[in-house]
PDB file of N, CA and C in Angstrom:
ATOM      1  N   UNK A   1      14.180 -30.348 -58.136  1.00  0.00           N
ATOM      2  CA  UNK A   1      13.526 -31.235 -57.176  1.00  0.00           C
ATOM      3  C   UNK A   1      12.248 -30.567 -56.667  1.00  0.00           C
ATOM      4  N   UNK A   2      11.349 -31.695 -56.425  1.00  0.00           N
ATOM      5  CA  UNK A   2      10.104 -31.021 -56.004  1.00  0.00           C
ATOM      6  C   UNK A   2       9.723 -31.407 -54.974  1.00  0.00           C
ATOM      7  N   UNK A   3       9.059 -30.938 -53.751  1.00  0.00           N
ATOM      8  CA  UNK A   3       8.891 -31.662 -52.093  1.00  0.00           C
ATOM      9  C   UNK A   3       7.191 -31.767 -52.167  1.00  0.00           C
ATOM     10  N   UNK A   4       6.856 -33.198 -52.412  1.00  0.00           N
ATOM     11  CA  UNK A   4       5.506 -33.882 -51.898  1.00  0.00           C
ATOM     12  C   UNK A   4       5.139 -34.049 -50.780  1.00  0.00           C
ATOM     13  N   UNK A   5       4.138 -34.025 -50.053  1.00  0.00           N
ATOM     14  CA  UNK A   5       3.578 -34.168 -48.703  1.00  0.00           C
ATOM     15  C   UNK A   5       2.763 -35.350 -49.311  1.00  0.00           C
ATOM     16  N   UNK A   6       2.996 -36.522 -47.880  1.00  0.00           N
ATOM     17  CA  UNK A   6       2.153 -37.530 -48.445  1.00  0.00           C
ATOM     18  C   UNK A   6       1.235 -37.549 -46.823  1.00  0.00           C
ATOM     19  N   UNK A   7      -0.197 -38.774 -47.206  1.00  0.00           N
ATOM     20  CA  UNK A   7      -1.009 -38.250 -46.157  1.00  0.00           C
ATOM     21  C   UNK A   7      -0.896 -40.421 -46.423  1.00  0.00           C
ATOM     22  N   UNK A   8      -1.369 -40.555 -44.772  1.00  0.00           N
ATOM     23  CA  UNK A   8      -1.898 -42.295 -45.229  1.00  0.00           C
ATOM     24  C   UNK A   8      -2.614 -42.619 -44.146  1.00  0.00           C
ATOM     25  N   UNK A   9      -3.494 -43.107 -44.546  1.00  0.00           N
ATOM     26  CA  UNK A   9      -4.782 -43.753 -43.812  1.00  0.00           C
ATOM     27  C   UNK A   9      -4.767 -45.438 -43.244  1.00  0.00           C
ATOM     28  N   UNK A  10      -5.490 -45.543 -42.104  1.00  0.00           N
ATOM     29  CA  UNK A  10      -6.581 -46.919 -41.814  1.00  0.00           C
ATOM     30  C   UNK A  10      -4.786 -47.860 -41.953  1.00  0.00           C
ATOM     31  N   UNK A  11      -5.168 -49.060 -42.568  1.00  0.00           N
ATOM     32  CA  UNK A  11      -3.912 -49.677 -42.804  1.00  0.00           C
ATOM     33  C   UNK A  11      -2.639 -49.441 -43.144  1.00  0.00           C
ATOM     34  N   UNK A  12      -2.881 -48.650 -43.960  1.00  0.00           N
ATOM     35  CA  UNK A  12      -1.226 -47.768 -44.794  1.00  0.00           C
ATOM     36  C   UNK A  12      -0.852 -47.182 -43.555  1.00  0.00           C
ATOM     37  N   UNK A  13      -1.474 -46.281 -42.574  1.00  0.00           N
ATOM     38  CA  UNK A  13      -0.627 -45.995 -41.725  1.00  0.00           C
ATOM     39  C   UNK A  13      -0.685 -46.811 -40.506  1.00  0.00           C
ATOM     40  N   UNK A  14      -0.711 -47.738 -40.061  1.00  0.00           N
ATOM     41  CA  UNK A  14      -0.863 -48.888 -39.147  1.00  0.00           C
ATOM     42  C   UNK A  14       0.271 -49.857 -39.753  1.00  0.00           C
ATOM     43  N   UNK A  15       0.597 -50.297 -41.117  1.00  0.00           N
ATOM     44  CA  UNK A  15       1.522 -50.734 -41.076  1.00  0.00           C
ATOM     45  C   UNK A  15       3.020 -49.589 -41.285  1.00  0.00           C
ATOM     46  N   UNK A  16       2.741 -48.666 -41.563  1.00  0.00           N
ATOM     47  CA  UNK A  16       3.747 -47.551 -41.784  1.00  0.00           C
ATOM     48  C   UNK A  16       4.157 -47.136 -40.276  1.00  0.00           C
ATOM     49  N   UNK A  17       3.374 -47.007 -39.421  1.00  0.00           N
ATOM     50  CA  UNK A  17       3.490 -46.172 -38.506  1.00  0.00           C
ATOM     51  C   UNK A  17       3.791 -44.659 -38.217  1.00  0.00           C
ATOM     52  N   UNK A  18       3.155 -44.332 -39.673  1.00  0.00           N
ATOM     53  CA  UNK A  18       3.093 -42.487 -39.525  1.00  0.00           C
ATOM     54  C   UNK A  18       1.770 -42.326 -40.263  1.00  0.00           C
ATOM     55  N   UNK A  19       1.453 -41.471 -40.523  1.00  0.00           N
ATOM     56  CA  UNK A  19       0.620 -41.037 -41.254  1.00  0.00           C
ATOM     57  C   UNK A  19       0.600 -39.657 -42.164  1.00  0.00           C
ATOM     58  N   UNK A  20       2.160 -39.132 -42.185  1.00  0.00           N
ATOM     59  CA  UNK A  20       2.317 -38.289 -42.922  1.00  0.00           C
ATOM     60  C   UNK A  20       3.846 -38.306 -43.231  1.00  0.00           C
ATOM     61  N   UNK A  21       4.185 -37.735 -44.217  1.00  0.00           N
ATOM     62  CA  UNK A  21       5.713 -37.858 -45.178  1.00  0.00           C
ATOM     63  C   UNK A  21       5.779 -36.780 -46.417  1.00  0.00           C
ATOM     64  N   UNK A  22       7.130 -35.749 -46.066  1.00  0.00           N
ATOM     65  CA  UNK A  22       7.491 -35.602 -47.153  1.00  0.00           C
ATOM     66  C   UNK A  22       8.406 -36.051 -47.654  1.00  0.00           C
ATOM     67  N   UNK A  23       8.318 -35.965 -49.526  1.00  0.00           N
ATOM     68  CA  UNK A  23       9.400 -36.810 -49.980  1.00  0.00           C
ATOM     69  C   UNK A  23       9.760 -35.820 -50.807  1.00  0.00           C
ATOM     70  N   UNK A  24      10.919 -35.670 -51.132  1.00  0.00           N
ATOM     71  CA  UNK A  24      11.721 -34.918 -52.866  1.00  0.00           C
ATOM     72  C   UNK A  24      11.916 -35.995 -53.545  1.00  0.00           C
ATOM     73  N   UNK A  25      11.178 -35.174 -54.861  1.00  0.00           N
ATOM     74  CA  UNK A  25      11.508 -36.118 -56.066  1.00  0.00           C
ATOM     75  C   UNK A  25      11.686 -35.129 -56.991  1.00  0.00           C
ATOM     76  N   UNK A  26      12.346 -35.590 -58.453  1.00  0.00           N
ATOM     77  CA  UNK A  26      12.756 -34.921 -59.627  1.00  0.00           C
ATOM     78  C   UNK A  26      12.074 -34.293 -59.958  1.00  0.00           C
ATOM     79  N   UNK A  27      11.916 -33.088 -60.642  1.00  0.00           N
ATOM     80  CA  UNK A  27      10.751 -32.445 -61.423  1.00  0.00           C
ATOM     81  C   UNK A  27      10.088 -33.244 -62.260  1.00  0.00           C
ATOM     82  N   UNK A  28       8.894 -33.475 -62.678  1.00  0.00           N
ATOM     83  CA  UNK A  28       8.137 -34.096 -63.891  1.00  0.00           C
ATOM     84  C   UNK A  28       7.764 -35.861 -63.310  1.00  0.00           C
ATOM     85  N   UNK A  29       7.961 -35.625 -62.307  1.00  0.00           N
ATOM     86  CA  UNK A  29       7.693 -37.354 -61.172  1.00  0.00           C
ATOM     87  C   UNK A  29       6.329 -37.095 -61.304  1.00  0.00           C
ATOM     88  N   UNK A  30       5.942 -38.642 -61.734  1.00  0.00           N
ATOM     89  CA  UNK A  30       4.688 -38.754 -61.563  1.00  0.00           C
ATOM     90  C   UNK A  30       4.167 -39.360 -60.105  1.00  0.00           C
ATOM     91  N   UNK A  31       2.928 -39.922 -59.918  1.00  0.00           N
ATOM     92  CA  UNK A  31       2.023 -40.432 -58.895  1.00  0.00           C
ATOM     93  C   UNK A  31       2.775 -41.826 -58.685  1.00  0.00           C
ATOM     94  N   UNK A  32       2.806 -42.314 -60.007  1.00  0.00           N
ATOM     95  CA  UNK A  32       3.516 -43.729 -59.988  1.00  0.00           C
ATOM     96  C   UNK A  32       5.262 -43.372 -59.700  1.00  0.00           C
ATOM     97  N   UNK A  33       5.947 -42.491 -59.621  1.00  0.00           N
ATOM     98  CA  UNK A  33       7.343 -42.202 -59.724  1.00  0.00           C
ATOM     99  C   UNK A  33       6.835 -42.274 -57.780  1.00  0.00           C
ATOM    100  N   UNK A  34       5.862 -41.788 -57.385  1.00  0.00           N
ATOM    101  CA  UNK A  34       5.833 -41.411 -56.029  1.00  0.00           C
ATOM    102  C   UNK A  34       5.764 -42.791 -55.087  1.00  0.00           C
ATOM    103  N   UNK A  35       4.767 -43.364 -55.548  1.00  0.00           N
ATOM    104  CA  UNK A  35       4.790 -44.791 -55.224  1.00  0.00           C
ATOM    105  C   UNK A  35       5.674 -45.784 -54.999  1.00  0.00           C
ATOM    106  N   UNK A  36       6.791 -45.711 -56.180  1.00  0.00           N
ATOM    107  CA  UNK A  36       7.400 -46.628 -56.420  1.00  0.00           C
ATOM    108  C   UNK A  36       8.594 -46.253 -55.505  1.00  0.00           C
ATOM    109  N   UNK A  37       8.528 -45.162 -55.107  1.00  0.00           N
ATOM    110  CA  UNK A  37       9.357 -44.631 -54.029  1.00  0.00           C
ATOM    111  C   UNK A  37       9.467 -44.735 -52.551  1.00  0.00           C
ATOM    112  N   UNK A  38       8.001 -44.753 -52.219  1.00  0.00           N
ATOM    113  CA  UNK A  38       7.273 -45.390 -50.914  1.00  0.00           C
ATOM    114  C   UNK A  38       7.909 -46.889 -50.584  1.00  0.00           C
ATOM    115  N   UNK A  39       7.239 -47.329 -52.125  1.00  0.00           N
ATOM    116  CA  UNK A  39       7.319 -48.795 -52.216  1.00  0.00           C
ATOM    117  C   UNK A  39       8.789 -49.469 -51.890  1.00  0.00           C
ATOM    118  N   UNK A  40      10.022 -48.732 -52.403  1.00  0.00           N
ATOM    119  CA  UNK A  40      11.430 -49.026 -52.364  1.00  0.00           C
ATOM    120  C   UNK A  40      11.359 -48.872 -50.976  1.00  0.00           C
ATOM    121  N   UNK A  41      10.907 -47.435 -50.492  1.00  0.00           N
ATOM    122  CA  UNK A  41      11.580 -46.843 -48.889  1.00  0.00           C
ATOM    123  C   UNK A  41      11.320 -47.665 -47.608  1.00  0.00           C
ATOM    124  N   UNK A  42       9.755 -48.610 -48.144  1.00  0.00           N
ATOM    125  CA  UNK A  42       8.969 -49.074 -46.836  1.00  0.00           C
ATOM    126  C   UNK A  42       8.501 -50.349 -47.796  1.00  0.00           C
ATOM    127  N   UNK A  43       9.380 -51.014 -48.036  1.00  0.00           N
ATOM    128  CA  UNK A  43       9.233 -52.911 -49.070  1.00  0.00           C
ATOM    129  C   UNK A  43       8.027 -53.680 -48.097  1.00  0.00           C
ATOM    130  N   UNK A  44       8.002 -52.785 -46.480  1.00  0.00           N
ATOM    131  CA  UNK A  44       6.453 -53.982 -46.203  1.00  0.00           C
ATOM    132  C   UNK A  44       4.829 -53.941 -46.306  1.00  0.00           C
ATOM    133  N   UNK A  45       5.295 -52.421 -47.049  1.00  0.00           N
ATOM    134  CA  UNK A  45       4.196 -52.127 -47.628  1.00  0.00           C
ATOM    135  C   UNK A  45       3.951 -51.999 -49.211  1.00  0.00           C
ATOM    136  N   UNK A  46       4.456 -52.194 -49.378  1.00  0.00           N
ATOM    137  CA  UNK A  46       4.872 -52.292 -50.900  1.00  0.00           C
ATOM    138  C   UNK A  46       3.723 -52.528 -51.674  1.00  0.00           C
ATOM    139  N   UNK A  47       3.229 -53.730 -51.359  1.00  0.00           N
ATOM    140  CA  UNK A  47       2.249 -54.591 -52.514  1.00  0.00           C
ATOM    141  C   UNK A  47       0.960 -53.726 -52.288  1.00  0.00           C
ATOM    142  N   UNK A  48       0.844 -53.314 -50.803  1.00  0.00           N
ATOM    143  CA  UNK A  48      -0.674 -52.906 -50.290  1.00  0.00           C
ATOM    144  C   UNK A  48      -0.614 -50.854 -50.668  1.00  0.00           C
ATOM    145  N   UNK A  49       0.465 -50.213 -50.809  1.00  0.00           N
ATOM    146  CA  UNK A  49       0.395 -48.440 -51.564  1.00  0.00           C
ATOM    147  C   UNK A  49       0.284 -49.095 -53.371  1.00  0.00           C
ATOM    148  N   UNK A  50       0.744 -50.018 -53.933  1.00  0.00           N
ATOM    149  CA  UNK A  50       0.210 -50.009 -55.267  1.00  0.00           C
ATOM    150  C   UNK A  50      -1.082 -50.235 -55.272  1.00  0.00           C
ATOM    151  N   UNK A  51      -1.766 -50.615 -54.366  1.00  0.00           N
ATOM    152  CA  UNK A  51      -3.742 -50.992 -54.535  1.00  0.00           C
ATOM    153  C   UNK A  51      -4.444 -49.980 -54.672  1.00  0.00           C
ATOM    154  N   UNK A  52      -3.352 -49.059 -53.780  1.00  0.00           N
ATOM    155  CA  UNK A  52      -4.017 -47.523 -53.148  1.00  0.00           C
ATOM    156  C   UNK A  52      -4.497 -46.838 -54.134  1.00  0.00           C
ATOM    157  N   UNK A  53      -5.813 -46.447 -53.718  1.00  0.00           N
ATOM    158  CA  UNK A  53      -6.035 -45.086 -54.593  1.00  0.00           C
ATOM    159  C   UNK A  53      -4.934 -43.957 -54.497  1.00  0.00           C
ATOM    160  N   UNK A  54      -5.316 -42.978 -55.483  1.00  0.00           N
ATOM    161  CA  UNK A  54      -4.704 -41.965 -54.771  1.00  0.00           C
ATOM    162  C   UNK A  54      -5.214 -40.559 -55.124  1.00  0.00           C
ATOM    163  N   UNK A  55      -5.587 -39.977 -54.169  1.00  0.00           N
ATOM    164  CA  UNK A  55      -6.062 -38.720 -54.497  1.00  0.00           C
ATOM    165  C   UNK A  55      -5.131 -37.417 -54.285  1.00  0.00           C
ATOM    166  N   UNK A  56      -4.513 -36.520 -55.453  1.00  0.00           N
ATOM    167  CA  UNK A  56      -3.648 -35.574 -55.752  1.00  0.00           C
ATOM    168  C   UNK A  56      -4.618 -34.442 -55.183  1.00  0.00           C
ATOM    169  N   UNK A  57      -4.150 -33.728 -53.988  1.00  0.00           N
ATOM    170  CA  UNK A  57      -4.787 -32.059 -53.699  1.00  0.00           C
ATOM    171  C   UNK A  57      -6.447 -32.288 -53.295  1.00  0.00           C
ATOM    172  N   UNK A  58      -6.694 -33.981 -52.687  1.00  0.00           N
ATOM    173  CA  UNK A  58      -7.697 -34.554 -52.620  1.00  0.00           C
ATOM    174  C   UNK A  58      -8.662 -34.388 -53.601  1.00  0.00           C
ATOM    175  N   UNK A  59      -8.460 -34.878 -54.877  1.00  0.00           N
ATOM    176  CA  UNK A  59      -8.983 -35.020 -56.107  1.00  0.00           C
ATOM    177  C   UNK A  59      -8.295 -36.407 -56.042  1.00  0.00           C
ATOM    178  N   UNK A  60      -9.484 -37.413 -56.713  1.00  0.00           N
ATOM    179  CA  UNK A  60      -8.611 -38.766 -57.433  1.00  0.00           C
ATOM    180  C   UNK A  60      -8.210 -38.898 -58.837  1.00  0.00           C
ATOM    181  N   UNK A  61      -7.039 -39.666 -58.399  1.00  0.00           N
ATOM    182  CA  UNK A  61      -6.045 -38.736 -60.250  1.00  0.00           C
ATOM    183  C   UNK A  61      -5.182 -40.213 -60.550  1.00  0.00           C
ATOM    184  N   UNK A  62      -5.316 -40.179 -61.904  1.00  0.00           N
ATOM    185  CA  UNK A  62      -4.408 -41.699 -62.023  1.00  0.00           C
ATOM    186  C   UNK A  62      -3.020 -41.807 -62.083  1.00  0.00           C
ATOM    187  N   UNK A  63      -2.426 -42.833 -61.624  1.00  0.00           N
ATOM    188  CA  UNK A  63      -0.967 -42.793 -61.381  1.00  0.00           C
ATOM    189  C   UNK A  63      -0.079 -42.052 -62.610  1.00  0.00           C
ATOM    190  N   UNK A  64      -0.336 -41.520 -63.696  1.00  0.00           N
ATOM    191  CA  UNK A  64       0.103 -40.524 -64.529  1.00  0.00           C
ATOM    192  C   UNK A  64      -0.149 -39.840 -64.256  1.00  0.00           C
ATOM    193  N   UNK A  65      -0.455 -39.217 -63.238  1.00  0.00           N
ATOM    194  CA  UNK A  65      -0.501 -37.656 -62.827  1.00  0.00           C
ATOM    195  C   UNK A  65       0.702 -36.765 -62.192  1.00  0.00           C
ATOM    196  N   UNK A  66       1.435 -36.054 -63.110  1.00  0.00           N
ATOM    197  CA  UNK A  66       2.679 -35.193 -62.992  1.00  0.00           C
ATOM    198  C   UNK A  66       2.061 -34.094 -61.746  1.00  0.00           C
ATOM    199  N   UNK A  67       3.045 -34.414 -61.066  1.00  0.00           N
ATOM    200  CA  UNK A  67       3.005 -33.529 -59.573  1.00  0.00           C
ATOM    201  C   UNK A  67       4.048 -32.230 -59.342  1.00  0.00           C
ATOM    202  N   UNK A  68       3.230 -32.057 -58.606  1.00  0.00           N
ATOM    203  CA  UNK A  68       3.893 -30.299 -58.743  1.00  0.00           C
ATOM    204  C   UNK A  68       4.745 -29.907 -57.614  1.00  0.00           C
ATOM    205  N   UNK A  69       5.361 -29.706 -57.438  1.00  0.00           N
ATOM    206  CA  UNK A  69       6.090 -28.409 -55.935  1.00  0.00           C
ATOM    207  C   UNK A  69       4.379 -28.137 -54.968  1.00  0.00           C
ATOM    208  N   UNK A  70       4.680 -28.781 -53.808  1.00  0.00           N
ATOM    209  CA  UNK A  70       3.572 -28.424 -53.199  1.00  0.00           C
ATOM    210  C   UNK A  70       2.450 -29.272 -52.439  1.00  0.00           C
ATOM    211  N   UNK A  71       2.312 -30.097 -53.742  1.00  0.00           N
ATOM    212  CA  UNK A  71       1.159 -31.029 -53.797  1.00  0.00           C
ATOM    213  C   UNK A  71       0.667 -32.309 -52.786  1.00  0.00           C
ATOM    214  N   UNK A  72      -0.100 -32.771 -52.256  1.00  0.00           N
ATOM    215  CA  UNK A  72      -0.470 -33.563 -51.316  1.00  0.00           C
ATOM    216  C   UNK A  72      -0.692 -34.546 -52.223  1.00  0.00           C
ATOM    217  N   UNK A  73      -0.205 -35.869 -51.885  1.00  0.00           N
ATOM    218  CA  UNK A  73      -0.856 -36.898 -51.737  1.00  0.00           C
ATOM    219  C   UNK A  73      -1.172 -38.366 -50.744  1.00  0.00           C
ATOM    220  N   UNK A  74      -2.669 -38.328 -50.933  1.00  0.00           N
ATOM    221  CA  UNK A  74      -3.437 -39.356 -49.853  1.00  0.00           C
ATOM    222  C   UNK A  74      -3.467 -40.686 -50.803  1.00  0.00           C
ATOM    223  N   UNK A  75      -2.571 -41.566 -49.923  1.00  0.00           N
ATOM    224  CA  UNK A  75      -3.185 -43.129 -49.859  1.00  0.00           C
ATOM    225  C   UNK A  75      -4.134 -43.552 -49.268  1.00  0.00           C
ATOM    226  N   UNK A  76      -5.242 -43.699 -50.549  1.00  0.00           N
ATOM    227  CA  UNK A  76      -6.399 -44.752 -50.017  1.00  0.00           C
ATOM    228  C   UNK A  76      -6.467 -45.881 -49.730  1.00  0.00           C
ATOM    229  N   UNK A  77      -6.026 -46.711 -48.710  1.00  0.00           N
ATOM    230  CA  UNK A  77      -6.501 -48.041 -49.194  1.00  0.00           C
ATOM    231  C   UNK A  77      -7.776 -48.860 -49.630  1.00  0.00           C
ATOM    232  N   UNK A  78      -7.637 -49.443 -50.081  1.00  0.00           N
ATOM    233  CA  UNK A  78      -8.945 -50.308 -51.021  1.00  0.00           C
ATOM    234  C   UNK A  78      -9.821 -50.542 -49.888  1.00  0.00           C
ATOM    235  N   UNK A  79     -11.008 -50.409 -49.856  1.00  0.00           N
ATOM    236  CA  UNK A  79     -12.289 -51.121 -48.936  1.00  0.00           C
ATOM    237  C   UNK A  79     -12.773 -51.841 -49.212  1.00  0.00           C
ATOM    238  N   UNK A  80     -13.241 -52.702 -48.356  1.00  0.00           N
ATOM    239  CA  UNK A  80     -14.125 -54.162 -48.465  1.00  0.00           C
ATOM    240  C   UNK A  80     -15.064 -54.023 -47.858  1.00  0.00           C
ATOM    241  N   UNK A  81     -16.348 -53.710 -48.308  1.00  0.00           N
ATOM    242  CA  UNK A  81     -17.184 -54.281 -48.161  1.00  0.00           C
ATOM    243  C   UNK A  81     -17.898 -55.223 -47.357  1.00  0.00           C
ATOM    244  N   UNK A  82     -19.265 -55.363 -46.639  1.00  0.00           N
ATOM    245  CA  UNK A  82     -19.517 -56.952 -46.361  1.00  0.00           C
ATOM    246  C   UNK A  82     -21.127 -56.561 -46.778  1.00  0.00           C
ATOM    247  N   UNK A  83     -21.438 -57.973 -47.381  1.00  0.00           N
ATOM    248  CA  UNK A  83     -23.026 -57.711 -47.525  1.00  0.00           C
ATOM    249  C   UNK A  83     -23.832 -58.100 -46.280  1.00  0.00           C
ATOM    250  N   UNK A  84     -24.838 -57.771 -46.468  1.00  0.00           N
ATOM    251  CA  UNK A  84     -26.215 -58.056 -45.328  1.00  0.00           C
ATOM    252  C   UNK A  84     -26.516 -59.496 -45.521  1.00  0.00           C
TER     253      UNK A  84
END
């Protein structure tokens, strides 16, 4: 088992009501193994951590990214924009 620190921002943590979490997961869990874990733990956020970026050790890394003993990860949520 490996212990992730997760970080969450702006909306993710407004509807979460934390802004930080560790989780254990199996050795060889990916970004998406991490997610889908969030996603089970906290179903009202569900739809809005799959949009999320996500940046591993604040690097952005795609949901195949095998995580290590240690490792941080930040939910971005998506931004919008408005034009002039």
């Amino acid at each position: 088992m490996i212990r992730i620190r997760t970080r969450f921002f702006a909306s993710h943590r407004e509807a979460l009501g934390i802004d930080r979490l560790e989780i254990e997961l199996p050795d060889g869990s990916t970004v998406a193994d991490l997610v889908d874990r969030i996603a089970n733990q906290f179903p009202n956020v569900a739809a809005v951590v799959r949009l999320a970026r996500y940046a591993v050790n604040r690097v952005y890394l795609p949901a195949t990214t095998v995580l290590q003993a240690g490792d941080e990860v930040a939910f971005i949520p998506p931004v919008a924009g408005g034009g002039a």
